[in-house]
PDB file of N, CA and C in Angstrom:
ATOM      1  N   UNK A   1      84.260-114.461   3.618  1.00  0.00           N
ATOM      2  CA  UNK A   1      83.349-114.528   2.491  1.00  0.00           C
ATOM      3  C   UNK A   1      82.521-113.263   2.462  1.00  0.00           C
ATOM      4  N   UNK A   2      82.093-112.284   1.434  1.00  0.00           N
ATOM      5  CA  UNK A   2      81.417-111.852   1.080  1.00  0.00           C
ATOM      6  C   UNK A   2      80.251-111.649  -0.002  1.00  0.00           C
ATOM      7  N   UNK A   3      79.362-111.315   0.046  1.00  0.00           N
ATOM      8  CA  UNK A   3      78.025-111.252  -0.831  1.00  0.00           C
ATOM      9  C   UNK A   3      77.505-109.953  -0.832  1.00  0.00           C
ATOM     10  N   UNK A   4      77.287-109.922  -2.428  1.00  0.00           N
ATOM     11  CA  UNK A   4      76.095-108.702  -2.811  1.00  0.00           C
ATOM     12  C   UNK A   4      75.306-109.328  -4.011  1.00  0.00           C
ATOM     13  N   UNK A   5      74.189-109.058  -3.777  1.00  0.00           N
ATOM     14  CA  UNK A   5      72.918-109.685  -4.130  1.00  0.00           C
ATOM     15  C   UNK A   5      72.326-108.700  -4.796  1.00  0.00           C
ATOM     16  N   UNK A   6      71.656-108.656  -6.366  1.00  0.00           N
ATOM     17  CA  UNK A   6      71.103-108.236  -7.254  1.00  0.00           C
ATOM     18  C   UNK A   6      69.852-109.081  -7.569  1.00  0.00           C
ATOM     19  N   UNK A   7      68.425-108.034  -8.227  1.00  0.00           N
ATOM     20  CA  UNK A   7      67.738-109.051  -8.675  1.00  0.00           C
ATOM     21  C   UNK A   7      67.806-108.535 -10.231  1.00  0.00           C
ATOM     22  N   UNK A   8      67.216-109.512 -11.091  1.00  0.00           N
ATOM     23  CA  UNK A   8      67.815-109.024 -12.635  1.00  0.00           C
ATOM     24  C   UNK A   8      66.437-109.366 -13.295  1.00  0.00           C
ATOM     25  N   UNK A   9      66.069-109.184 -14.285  1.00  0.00           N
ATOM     26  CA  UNK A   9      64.986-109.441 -15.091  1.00  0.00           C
ATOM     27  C   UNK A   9      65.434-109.458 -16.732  1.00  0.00           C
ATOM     28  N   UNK A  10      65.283-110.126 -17.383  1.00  0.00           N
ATOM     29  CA  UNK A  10      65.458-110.318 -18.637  1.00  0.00           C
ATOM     30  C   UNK A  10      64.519-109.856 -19.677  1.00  0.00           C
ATOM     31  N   UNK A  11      64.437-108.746 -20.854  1.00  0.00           N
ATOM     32  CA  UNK A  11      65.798-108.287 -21.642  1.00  0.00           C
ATOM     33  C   UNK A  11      66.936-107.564 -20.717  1.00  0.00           C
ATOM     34  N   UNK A  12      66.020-106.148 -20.014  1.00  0.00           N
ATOM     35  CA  UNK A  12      66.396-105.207 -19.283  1.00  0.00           C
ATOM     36  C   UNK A  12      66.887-105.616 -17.760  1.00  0.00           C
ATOM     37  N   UNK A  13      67.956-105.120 -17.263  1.00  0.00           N
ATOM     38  CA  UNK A  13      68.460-105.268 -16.191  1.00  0.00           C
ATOM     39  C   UNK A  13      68.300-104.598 -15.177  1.00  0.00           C
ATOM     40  N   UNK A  14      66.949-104.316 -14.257  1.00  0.00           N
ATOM     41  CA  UNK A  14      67.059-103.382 -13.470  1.00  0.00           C
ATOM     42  C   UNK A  14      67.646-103.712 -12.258  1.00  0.00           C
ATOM     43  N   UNK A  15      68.555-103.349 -11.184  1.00  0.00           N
ATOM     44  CA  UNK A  15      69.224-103.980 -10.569  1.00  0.00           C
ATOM     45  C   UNK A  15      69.112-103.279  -9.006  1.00  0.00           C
ATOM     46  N   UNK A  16      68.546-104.344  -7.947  1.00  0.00           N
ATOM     47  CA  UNK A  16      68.475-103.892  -6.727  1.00  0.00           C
ATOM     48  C   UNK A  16      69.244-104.498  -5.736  1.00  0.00           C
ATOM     49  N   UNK A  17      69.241-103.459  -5.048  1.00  0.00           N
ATOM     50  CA  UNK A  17      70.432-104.352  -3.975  1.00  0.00           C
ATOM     51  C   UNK A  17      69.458-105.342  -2.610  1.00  0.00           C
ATOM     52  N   UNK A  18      69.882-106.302  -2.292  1.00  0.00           N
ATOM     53  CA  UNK A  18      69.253-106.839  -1.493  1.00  0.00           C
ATOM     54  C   UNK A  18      70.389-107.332  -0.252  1.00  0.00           C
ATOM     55  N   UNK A  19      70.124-108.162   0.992  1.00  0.00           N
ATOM     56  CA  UNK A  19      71.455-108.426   1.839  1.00  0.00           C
ATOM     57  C   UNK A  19      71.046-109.884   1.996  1.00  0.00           C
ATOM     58  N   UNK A  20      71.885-110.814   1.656  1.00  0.00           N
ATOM     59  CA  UNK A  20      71.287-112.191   2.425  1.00  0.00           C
ATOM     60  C   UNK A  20      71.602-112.211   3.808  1.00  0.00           C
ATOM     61  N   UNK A  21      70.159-112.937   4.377  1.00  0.00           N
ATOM     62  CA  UNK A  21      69.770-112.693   5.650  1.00  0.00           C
ATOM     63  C   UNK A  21      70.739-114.346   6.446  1.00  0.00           C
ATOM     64  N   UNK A  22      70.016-115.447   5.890  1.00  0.00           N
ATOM     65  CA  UNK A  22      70.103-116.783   6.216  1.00  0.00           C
ATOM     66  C   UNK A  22      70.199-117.536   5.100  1.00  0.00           C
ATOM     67  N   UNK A  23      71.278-118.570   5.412  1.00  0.00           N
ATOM     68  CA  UNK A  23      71.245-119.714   4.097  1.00  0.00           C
ATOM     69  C   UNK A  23      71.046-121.108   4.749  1.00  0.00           C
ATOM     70  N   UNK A  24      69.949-121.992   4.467  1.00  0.00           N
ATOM     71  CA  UNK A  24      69.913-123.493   5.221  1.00  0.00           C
ATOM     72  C   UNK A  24      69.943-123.960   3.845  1.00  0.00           C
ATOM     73  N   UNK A  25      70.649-124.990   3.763  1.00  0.00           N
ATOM     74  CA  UNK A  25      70.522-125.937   2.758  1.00  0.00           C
ATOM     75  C   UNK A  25      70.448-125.289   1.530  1.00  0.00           C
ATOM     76  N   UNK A  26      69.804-125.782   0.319  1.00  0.00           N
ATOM     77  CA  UNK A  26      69.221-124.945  -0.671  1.00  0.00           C
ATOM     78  C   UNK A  26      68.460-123.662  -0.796  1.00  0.00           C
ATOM     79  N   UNK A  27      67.693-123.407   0.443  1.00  0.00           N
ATOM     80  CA  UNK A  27      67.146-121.822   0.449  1.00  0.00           C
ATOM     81  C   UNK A  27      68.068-120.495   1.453  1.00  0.00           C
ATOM     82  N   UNK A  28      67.765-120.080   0.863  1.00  0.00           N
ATOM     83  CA  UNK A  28      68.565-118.440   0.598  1.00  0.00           C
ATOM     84  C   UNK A  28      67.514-117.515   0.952  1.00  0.00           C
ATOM     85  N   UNK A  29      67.343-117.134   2.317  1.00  0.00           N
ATOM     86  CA  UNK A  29      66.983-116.022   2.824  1.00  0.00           C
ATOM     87  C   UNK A  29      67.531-114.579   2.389  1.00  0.00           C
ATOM     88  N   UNK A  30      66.874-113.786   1.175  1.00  0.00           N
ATOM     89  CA  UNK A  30      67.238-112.563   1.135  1.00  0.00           C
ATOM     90  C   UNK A  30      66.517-111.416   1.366  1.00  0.00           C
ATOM     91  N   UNK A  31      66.940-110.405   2.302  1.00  0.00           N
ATOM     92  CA  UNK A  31      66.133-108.961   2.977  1.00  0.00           C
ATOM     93  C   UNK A  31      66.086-107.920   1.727  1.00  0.00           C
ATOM     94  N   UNK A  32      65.237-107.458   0.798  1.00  0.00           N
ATOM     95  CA  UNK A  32      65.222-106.396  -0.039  1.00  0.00           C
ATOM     96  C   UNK A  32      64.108-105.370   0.790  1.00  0.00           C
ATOM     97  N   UNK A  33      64.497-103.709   0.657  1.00  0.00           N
ATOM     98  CA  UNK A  33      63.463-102.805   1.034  1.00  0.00           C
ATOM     99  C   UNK A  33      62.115-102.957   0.577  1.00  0.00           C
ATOM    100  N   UNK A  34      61.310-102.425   1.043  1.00  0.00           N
ATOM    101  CA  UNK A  34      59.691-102.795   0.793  1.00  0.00           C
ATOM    102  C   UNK A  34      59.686-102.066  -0.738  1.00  0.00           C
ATOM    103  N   UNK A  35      60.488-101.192  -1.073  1.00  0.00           N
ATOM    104  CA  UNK A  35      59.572-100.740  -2.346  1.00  0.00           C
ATOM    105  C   UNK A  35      60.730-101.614  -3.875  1.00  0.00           C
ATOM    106  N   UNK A  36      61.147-102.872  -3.173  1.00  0.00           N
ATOM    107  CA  UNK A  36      62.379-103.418  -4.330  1.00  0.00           C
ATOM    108  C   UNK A  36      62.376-104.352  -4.413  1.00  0.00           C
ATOM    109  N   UNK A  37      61.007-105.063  -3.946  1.00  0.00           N
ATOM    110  CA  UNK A  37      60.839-106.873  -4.083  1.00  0.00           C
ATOM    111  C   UNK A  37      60.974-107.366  -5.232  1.00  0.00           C
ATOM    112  N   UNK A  38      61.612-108.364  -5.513  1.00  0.00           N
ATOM    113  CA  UNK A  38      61.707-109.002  -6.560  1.00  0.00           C
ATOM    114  C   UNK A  38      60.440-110.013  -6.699  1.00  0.00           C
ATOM    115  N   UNK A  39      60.232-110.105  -8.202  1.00  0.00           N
ATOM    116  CA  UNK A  39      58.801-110.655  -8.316  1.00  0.00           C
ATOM    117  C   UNK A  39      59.193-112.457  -8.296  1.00  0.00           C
ATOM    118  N   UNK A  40      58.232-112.866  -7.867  1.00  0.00           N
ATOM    119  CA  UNK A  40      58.176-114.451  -7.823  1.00  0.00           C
ATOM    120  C   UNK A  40      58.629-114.963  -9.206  1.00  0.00           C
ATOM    121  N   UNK A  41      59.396-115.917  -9.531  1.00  0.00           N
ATOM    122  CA  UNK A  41      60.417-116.669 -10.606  1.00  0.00           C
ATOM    123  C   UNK A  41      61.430-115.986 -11.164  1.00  0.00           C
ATOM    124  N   UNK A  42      61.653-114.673 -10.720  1.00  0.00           N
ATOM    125  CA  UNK A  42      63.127-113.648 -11.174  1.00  0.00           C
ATOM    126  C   UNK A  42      64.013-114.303 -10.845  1.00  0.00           C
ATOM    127  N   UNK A  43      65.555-114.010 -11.594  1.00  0.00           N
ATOM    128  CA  UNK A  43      66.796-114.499 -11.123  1.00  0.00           C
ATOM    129  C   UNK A  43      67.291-113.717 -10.063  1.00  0.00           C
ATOM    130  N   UNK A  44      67.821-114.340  -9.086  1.00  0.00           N
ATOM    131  CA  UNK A  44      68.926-113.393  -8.219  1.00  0.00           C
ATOM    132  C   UNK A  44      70.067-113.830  -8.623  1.00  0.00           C
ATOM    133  N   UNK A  45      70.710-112.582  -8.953  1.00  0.00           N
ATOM    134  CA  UNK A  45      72.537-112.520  -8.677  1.00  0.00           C
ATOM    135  C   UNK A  45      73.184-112.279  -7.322  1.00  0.00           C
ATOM    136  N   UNK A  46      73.816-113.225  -7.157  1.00  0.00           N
ATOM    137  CA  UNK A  46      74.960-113.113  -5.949  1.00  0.00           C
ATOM    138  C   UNK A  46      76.349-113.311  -6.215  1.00  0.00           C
ATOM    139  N   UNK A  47      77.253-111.975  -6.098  1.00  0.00           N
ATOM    140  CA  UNK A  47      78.923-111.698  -6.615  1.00  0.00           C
ATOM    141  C   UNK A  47      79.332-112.170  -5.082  1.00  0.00           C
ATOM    142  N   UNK A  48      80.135-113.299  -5.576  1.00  0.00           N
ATOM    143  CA  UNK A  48      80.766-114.400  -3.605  1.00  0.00           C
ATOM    144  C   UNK A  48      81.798-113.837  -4.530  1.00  0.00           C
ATOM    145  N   UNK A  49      82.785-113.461  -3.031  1.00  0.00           N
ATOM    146  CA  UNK A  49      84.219-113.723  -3.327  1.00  0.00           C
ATOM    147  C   UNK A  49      84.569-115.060  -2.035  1.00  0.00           C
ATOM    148  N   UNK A  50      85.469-116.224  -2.861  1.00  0.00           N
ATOM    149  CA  UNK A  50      85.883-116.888  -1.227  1.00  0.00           C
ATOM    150  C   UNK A  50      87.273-117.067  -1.568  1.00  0.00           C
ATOM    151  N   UNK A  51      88.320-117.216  -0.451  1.00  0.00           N
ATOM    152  CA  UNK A  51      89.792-117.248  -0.824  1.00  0.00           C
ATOM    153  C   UNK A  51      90.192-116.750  -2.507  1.00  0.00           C
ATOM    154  N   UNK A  52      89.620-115.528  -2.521  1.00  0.00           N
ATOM    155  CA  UNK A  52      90.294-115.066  -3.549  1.00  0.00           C
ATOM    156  C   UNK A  52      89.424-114.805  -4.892  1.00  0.00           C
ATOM    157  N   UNK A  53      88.799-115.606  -4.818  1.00  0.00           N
ATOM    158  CA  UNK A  53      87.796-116.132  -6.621  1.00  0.00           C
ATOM    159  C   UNK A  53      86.687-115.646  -6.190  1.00  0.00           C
ATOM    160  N   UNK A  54      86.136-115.062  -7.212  1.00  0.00           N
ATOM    161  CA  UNK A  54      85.318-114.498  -7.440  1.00  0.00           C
ATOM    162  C   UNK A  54      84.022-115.112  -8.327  1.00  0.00           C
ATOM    163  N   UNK A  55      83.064-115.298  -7.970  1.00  0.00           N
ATOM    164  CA  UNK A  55      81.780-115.926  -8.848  1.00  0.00           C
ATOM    165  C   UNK A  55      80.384-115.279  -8.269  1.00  0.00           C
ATOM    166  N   UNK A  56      79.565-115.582  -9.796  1.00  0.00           N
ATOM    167  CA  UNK A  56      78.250-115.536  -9.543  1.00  0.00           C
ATOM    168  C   UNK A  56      77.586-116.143  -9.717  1.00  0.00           C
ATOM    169  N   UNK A  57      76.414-116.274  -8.728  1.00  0.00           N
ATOM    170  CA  UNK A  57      75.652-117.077  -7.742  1.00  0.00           C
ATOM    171  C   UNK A  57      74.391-117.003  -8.961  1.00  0.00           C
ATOM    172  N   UNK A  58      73.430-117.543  -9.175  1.00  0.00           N
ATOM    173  CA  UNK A  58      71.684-117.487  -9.661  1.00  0.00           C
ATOM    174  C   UNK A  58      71.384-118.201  -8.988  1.00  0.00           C
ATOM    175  N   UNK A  59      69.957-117.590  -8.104  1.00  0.00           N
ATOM    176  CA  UNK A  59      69.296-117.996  -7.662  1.00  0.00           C
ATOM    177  C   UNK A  59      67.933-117.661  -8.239  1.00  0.00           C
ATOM    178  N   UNK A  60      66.228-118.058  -8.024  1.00  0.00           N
ATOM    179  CA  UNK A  60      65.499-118.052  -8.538  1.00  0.00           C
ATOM    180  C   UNK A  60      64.233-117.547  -7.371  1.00  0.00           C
ATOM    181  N   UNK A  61      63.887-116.498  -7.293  1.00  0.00           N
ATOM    182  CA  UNK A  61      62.592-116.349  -6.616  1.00  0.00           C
ATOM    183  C   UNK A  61      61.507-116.942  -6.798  1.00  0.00           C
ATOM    184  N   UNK A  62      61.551-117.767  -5.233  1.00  0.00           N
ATOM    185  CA  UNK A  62      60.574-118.887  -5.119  1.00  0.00           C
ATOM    186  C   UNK A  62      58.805-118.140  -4.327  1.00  0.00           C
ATOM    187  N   UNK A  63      59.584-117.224  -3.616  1.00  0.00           N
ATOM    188  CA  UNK A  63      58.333-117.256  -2.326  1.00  0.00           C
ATOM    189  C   UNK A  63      58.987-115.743  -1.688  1.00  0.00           C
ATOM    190  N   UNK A  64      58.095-114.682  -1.425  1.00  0.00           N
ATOM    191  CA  UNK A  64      58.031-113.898  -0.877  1.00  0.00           C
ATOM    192  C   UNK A  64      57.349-113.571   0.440  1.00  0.00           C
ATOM    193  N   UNK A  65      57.933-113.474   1.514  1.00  0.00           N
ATOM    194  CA  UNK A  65      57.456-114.098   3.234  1.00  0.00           C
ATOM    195  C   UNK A  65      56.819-112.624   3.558  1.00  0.00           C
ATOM    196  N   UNK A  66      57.247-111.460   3.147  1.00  0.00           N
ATOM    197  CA  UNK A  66      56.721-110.503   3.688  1.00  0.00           C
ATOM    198  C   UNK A  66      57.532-110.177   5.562  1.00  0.00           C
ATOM    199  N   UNK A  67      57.089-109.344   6.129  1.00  0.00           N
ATOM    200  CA  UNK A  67      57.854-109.173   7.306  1.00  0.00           C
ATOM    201  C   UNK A  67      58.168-110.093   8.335  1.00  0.00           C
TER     202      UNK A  67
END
C-alpha cells in the first residue's frame, strides 16, 4: 500500500505534501513541515493505491498537536 497526502482548500487548490504518520481507527495521524499546516476543518487528500486500484481518500482537519 501506498499514500500521498495533500491538503486542498476550496475555490483554489493550494497543495502540500504531508506523510501519514499513524492510523488508529478513524484518526489519521498526518506529519506536514512547520511552515505547511493545514488549517483546522480543511480537506485532506490521500491518493491509496491497494492491489492495483487506485482512490482518493478525504479526510477533514480536526486538531493540530503541534510537535
Amino acid at each position: 500500500m501506498t499514500s500521498a497526502l495533500t491538503e486542498t482548500e476550496a475555490p483554489e487548490r493550494e497543495l502540500k505534501d504531508g506523510r501519514v504518520v499513524a492510523i488508529a481507527g478513524p484518526v489519521v495521524d498526518v506529519e506536514f513541515p512547520p511552515d505547511a499546516l493545514p488549517e483546522i476543518t480543511h480537506a485532506l487528500e490521500m491518493d491509496v493505491e491497494l492491489e492495483g486500484h487506485k482512490t482518493t481518500i478525504t479526510a477533514e482537519v480536526a486538531q493540530q498537536l503541534g510537535d
